[in-house]
Protein backbone atom coordinates (compact mmCIF):
# COMPACT_ATOMS: atom_id res chain seq x y z
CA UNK A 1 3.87 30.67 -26.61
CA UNK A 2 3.91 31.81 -23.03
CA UNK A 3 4.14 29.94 -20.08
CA UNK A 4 3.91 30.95 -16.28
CA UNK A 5 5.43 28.81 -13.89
CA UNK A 6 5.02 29.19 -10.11
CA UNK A 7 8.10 28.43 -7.92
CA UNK A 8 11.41 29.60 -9.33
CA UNK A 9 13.22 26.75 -6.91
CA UNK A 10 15.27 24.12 -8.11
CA UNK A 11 12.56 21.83 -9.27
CA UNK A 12 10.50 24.22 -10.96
CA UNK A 13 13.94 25.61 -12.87
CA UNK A 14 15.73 22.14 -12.91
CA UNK A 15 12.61 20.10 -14.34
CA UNK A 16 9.16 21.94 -15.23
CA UNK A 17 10.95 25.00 -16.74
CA UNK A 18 13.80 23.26 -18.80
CA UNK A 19 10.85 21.25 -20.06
CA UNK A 20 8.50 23.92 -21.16
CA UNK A 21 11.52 25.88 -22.41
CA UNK A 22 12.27 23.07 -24.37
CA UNK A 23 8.94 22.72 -26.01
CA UNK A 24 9.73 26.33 -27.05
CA UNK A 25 7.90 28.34 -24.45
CA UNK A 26 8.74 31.62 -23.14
CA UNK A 27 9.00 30.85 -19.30
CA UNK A 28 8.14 33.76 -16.82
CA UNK A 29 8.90 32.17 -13.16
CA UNK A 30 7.03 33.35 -10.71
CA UNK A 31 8.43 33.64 -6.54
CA UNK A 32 7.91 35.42 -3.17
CA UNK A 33 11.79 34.58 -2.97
CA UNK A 34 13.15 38.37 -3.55
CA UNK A 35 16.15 37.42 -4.21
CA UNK A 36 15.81 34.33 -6.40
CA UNK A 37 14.03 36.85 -8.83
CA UNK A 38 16.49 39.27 -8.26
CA UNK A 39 18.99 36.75 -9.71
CA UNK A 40 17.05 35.19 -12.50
CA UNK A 41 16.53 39.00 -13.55
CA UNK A 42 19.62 39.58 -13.94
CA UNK A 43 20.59 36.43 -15.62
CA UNK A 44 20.59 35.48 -19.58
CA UNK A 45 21.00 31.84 -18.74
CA UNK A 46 21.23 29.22 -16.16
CA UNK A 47 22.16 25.51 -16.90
CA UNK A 48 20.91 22.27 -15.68
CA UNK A 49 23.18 19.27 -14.90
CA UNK A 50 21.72 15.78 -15.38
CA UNK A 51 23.93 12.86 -13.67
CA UNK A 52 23.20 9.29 -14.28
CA UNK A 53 23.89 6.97 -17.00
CA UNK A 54 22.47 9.27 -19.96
CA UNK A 55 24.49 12.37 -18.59
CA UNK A 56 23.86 15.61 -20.30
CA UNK A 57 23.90 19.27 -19.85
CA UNK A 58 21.10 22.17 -20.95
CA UNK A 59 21.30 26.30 -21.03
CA UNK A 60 17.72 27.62 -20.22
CA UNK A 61 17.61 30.78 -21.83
CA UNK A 62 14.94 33.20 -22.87
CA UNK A 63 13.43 33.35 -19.58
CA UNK A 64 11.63 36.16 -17.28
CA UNK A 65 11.00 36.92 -13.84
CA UNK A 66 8.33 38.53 -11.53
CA UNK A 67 7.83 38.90 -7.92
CA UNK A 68 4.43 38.27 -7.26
CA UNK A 69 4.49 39.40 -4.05
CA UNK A 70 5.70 42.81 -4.75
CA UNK A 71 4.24 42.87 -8.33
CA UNK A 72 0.70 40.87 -7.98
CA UNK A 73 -0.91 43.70 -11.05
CA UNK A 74 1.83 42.48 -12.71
CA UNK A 75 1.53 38.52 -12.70
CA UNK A 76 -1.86 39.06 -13.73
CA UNK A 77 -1.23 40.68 -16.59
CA UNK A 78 0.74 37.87 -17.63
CA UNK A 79 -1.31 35.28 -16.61
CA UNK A 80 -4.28 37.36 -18.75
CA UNK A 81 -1.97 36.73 -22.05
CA UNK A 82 -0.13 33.50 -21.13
CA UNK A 83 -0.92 29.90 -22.84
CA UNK A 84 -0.02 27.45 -20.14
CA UNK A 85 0.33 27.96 -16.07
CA UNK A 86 2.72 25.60 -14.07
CA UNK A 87 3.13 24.92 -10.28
CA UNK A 88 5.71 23.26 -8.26
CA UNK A 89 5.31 24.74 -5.15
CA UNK A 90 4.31 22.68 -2.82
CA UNK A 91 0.22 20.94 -2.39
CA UNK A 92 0.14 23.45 0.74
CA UNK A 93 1.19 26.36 -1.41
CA UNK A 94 -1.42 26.36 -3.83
CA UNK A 95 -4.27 27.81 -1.64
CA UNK A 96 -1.79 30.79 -2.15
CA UNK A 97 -1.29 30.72 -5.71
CA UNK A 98 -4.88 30.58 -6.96
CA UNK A 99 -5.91 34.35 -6.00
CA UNK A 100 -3.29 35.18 -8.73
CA UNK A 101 -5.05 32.71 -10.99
CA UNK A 102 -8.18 33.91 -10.36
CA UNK A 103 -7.56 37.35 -11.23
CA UNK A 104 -5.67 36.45 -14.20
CA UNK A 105 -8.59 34.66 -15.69
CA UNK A 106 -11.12 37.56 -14.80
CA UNK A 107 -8.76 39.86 -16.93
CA UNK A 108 -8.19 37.32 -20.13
CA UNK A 109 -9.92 39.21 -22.93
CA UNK A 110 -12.99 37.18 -24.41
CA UNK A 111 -12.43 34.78 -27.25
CA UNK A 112 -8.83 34.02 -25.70
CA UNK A 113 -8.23 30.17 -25.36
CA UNK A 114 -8.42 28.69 -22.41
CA UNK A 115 -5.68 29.26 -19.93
CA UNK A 116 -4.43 25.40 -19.83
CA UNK A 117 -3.25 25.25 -15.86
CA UNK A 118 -1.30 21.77 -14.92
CA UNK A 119 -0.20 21.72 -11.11
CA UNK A 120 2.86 19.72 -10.89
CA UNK A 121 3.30 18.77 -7.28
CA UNK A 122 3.44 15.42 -5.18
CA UNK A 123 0.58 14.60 -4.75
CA UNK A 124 -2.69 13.26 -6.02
CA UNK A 125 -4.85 14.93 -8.36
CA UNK A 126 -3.01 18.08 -7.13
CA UNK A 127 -4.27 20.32 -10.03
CA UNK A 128 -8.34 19.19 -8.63
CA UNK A 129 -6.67 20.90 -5.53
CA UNK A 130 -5.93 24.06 -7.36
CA UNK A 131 -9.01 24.38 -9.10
CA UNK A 132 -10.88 24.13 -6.00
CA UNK A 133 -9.29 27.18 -4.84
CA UNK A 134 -9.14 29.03 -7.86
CA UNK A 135 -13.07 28.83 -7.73
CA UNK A 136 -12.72 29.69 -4.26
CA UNK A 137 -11.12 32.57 -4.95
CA UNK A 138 -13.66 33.80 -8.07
CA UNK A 139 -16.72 34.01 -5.61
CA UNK A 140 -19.98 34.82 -7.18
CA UNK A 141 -17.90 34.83 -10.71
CA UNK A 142 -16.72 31.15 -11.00
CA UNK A 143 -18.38 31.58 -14.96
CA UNK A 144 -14.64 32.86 -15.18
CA UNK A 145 -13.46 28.97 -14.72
CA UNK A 146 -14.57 28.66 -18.71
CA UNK A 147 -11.73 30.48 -19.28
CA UNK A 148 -9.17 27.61 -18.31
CA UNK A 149 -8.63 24.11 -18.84
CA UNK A 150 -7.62 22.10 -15.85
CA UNK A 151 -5.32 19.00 -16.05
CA UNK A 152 -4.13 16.47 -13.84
CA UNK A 153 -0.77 15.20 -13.72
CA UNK A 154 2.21 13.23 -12.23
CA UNK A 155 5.65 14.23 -12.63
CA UNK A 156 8.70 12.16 -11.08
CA UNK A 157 12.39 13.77 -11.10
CA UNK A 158 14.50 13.47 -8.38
CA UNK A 159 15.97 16.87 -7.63
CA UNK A 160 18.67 16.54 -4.70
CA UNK A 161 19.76 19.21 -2.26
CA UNK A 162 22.38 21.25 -4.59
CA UNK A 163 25.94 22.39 -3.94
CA UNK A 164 26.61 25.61 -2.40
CA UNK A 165 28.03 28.20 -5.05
CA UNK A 166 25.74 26.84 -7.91
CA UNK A 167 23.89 30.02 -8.14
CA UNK A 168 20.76 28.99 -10.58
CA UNK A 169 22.28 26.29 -11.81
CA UNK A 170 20.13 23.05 -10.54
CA UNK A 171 21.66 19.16 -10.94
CA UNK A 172 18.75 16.57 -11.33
CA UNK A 173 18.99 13.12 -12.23
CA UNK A 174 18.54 12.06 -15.42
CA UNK A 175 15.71 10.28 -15.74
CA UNK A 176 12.17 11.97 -15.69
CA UNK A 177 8.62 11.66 -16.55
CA UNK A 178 5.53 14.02 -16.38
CA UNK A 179 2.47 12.55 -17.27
CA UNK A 180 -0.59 14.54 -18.02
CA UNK A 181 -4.77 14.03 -18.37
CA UNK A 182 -4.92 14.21 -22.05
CA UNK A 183 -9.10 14.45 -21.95
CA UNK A 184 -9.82 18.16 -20.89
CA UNK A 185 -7.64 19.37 -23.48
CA UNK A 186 -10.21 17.60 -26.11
CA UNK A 187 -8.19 18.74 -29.58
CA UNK A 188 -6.15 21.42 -28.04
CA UNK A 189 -3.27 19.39 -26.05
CA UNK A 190 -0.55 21.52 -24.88
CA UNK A 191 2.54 20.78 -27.57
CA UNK A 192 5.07 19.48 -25.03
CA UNK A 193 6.50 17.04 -26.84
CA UNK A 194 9.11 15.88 -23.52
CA UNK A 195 5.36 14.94 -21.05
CA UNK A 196 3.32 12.00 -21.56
CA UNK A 197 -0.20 12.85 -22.54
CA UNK A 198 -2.61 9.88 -21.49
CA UNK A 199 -6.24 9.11 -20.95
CA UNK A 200 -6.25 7.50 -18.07
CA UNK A 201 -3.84 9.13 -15.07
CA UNK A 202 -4.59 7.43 -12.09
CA UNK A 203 -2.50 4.54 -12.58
CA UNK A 204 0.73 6.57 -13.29
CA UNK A 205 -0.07 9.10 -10.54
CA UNK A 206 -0.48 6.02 -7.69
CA UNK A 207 2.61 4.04 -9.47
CA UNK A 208 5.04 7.07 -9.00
CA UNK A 209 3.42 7.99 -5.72
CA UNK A 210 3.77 4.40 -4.47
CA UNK A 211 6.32 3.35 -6.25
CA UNK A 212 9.06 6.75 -6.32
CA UNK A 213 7.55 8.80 -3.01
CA UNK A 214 6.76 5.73 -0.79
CA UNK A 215 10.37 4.12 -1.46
CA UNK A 216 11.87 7.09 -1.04
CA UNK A 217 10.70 7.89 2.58
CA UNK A 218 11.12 4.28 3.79
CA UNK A 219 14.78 4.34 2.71
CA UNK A 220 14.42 8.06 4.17
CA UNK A 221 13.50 6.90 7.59
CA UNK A 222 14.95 3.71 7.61
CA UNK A 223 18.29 5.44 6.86
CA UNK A 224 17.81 7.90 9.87
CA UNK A 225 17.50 5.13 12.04
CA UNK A 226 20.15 2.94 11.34
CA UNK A 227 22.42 6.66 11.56
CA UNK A 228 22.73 6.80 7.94
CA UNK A 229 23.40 10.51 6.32
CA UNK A 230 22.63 10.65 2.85
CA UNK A 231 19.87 8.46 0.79
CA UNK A 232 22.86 6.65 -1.29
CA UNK A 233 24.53 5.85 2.52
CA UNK A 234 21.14 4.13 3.52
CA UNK A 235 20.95 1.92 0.35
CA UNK A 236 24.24 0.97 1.22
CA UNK A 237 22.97 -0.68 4.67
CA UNK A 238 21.81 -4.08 3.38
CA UNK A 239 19.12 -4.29 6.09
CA UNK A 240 17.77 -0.69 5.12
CA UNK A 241 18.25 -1.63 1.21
CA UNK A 242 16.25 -5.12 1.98
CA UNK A 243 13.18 -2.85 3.90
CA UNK A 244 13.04 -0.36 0.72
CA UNK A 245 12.93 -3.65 -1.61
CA UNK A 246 10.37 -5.03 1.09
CA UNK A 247 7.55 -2.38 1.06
CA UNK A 248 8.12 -2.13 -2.92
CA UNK A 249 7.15 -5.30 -3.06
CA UNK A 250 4.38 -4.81 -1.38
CA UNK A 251 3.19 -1.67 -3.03
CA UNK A 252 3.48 -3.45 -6.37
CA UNK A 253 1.19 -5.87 -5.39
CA UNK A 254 -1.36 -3.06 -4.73
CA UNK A 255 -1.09 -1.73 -8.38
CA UNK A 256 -0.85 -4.85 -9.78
CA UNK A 257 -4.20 -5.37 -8.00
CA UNK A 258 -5.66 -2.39 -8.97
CA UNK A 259 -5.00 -0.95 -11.88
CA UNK A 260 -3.76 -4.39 -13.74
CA UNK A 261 -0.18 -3.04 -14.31
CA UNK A 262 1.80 -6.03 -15.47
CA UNK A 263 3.46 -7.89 -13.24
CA UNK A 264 6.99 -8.05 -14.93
CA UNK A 265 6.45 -4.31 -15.86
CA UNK A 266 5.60 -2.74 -12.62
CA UNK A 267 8.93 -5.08 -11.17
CA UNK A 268 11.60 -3.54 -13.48
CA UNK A 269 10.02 0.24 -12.71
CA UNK A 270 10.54 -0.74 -9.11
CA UNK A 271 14.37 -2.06 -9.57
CA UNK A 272 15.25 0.84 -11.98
CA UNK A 273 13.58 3.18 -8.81
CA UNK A 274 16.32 1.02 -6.47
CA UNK A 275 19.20 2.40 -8.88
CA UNK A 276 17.80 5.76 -8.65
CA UNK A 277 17.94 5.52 -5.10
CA UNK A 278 21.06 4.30 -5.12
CA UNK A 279 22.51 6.84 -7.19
CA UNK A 280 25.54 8.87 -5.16
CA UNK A 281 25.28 11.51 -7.50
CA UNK A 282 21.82 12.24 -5.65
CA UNK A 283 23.34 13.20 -2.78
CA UNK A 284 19.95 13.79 -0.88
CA UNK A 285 19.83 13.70 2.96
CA UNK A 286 17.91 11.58 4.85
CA UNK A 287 17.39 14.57 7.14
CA UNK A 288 15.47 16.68 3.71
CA UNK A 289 13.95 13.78 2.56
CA UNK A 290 12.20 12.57 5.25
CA UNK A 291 11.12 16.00 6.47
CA UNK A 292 7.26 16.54 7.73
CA UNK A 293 6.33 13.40 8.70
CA UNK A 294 2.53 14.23 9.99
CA UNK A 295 1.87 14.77 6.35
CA UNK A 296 3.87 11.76 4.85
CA UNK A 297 1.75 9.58 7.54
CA UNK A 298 -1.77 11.02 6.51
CA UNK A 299 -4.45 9.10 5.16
CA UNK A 300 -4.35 9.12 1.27
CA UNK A 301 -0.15 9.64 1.42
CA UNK A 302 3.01 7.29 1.00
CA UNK A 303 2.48 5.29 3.70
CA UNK A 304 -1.61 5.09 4.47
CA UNK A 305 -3.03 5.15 1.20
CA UNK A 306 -1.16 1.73 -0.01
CA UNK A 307 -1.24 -0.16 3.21
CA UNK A 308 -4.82 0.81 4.10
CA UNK A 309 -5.84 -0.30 0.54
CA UNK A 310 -3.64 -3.84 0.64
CA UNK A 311 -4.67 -4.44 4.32
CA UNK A 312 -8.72 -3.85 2.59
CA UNK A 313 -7.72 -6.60 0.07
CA UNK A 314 -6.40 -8.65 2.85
CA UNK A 315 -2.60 -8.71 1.09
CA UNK A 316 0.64 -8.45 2.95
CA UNK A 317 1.36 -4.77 4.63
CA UNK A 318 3.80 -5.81 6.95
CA UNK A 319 6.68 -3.46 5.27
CA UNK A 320 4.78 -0.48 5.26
CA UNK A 321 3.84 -1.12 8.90
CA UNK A 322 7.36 -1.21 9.55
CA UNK A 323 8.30 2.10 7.55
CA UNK A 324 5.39 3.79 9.32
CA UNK A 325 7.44 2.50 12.79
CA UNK A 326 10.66 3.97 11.17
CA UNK A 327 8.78 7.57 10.52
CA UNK A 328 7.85 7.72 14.14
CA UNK A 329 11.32 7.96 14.82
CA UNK A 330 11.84 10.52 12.95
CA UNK A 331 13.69 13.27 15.07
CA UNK A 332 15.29 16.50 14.08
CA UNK A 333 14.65 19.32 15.80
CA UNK A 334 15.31 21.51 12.81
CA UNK A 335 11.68 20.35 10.83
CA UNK A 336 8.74 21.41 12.72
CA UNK A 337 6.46 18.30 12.02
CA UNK A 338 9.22 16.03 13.74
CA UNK A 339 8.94 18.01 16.86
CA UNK A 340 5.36 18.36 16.56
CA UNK A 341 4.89 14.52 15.87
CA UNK A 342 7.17 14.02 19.13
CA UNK A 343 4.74 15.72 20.97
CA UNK A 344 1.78 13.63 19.93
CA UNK A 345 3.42 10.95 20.80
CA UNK A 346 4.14 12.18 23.89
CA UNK A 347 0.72 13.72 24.81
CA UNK A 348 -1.76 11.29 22.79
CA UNK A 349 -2.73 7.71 23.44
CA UNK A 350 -1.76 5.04 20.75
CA UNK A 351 -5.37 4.76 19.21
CA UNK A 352 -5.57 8.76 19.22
CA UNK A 353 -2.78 9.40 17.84
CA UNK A 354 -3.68 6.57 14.60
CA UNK A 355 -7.04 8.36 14.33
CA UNK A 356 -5.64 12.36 14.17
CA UNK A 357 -2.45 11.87 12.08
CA UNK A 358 -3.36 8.61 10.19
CA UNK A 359 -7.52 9.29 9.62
CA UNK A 360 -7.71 5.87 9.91
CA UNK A 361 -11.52 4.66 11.80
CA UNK A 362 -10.84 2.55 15.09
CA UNK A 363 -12.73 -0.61 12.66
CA UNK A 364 -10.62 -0.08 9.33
CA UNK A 365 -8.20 -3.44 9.19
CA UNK A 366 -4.76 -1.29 9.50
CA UNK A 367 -5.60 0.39 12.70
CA UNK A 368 -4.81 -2.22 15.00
CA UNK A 369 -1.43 -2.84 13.66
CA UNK A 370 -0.91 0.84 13.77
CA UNK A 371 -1.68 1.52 17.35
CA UNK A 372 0.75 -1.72 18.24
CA UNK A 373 3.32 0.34 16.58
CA UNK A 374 2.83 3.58 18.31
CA UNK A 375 2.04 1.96 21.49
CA UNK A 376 6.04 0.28 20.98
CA UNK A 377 7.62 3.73 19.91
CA UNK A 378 5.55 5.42 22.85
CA UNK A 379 6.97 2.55 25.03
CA UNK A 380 10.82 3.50 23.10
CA UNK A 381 10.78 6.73 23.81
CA UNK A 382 9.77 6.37 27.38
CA UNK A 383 12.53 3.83 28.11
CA UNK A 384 14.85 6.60 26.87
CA UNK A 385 13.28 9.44 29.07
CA UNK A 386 13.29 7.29 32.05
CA UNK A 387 16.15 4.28 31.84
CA UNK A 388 15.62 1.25 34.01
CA UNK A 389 17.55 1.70 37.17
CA UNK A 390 17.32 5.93 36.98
C-alpha cells in the first residue's frame, strides 16, 4: 500500500505519516521545502517523541521523498499508482495542491480503485475544500473525479514548535485522534486501524474545532496580553486559566445544544483539553499560536462560528466576546495578519471592521457586542498613540 502525503513539516511527519506508516503504508512526503526533501532523502529513519503521561517513542522508516516543485511529472506518477493521498498543509495551501491531484487522477490507469484523498487540516470539511479545487483544476474532464473517493475528517494533535538541532525528528504530545467520514468509502474503508472511522463527522469536527482550536487561541491571546510567553506560562495565570475554562464552558453548551453530546462527556473532553494545555512539555508560544488573527476571527472559525451560533440560541457568549477582545490585541510585527489587523483597526470604523473580518450582517445578534469591542480596542489603541496630557 502506498500513500502520498502532502507537507513533509512536523505535523505531517510527527502525526499523519507515523500514522499511515503504522497502518503499514509506504509514505512518499511530498514538499516545495528543498531542503526538507533533501534531508528526508537522505535519511533511513526519523523518530517521533510523544511526551505526556503515556510517553513513548517511534522510528518511521520505509519512507520516500519528492519535490513537487522541481519534480511535478514525478508526483504524478505516484499519485497515478498510490492508494491513499494525505494533506496537512495548511486550508490556504490546498488550492495549490489539487493541480497535482488532478493530474494524478487523469493518469490512473482504468479499473484502478479509487484514489481515497482525506485532507487533514484545521478546519471544517477541509477535504470538500480540496475537492472543489481538484474539480477546478480538471476543467471540461471532472468525469476524472470517479476516480477518487473524497473523505472528510478531523484530526487533533498538538504539535509544538520543536527544538533546534532535532533534524526530522518531531515531539508531539501524546494524545491524538483523527476521525474520518466512514460513508464514501461504502465497503472499501482505508485499513488504518490508529483513525476513527464514523458515520456522522460533524459533531467531532465542531467538538475539536470548538473545543481544542477555540481554547487554544483564547489561552493564545489571553496569554499575550497578560505578557505571558509560552501556552503552559498562560495557564499558569489564574485569570487567563479561568477565561480558557470560561469560553469552554460556553462552547460546550453549543455542542451540547447541537449535536446532543452528553453533558458529562463533552465536560471531561474539555478538562482533559485544560491538561493538554497545560502541558510544559508543549512548549508552544503564544506568539505561534496565536498567529493570523484575520482568519482565526472569520465567520465560520474559533471564535465566530460558536458565538454567532450560541448568541442565535440566545445562550451565554460573553467569553468568546472577551477572547475576540483579547485577539484584537494581538500585536507582533513578525505575522503579517497582526499588522494587517492593526491597520483595520486603525483605518476602519467599528461596524466595518465586524462586517469585513467577522462576515457578520449589521442585524445578526453578535454584531452589536462586537462593534462595542472594537469600538473599546479602537478607543485603547488611540489612548496609547495619543496619551492624555501629550
Amino acid at each position: 500500500m502506498k500513500a502520498v502525503h502532502f507537507g513533509a513539516g512536523n505535523i505531517g511527519r510527527g502525526f499523519v505519516g507515523l500514522i499511515l506508516h503504522n497502518a503499514g503504508y509506504e509514505v512518499l512526503f511530498s514538499d516545495v521545502n528543498g531542503e526538507l526533501i533533501s534531508q528526508l532523502a537522505a535519511a533511513d529513519e526519523y523518530r517521533v517523541r510523544e511526551v505526556g503521561p503515556d510517553a513513548r517513542e517511534w522510528t518511521v522508516s520505509g519512507f520516500r521523498a519528492i519535490n513537487s516543485a522541481e519534480d511535478p511529472d514525478g508526483l504524478v506518477a505516484e499519485l497515478a499508482s498510490a492508494d491513499v493521498a494525505t494533506t496537512a498543509v495548511g486550508p490556504t495551501v490546498l488550492r495549490f495542491v489539487a493541480p497535482s491531484i488532478a493530474a494524478g487522477l487523469l493518469a490512473r490507469p482504468e479499473g484502478a480503485a479509487p484514489l481515497q484523498v482525506m485532507a487533514c487540516e484545521n478546519a471544517i470539511n477541509a477535504t470538500d475544500l480540496l475537492r472543489a479545487e481538484v474539480e477546478k483544476a480538471l476543467g471540461d474532464r471532472t468525469d476524472a473525479l470517479d476516480r477518487a473517493v473524497f473523505a472528510n475528517t478531523a484530526v487533533d494533535r498538538i504539535v509544538p514548535n520543536q527544538e533546534p538541532g532535532q533534524g526530522l525528528d518531531v515531539t508531539v504530545e501524546d494524545f491524538f485522534e483523527w476521525v474520518i467520514d466512514r460513508t464514501p468509502f461504502g465497503d472499501a474503508v482505508p485499513e488504518i486501524p490508529e483513525a476513527t472511522f464514523v458515520d456522522d463527522l460533524a459533531p467531532y469536527i465542531e467538538r475539536k474545532l470548538f473545543t481544542v482550536n477555540t481554547g487554544h487561541a483564547t489561552l493564545a491571546y489571553h496569554g499575550f496580553a497578560a505578557g505571558a510567553e509560552s501556552q503552559a506560562d498562560a495557564m499558569a495565570i489564574t485569570e487567563v486559566a479561568e477565561e480558557v475554562r470560561a469560553v469552554l464552558g460556553e462552547t460546550k453548551q453549543l455542542l451540547v445544544a447541537k449535536h446532543g453530546l452528553g453533558e458529562d462527556e463533552q465536560q471531561r473532553y474539555l478538562e482533559k483539553n485544560l491538561k493538554r494545555f497545560a502541558n510544559p512539555d508543549l512548549a508552544d508560544t503564544v506568539a505561534r499560536v496565536g498567529r493570523q488573527p484575520l482568519r482565526k476571527l472569520s465567520r465560520h472559525e474559533r471564535f465566530i462560528g460558536p458565538a454567532a451560533e450560541l448568541a442565535e440560541r440566545g445562550l451565554p457568549h460573553d467569553a468568546l466576546v472577551r477572547a475576540v477582545t483579547a485577539a484584537l490585541r494581538f500585536d507582533v510585527p513578525e505575522d503579517p495578519q497582526s499588522v494587517e489587523l492593526g491597520e483595520k483597526l486603525a483605518s476602519l470604523s467599528a461596524a466595518d471592521f465586524v462586517r469585513e473580518v467577522t462576515g457578520l450582517e449589521d442585524s445578526h445578534p453578535l454584531t452589536s457586542p462586537l462593534v462595542a469591542a472594537v469600538t473599546g480596542e479602537q478607543s485603547r489603541r488611540s489612548g496609547l498613540m495619543h496619551p492624555e496630557g501629550a
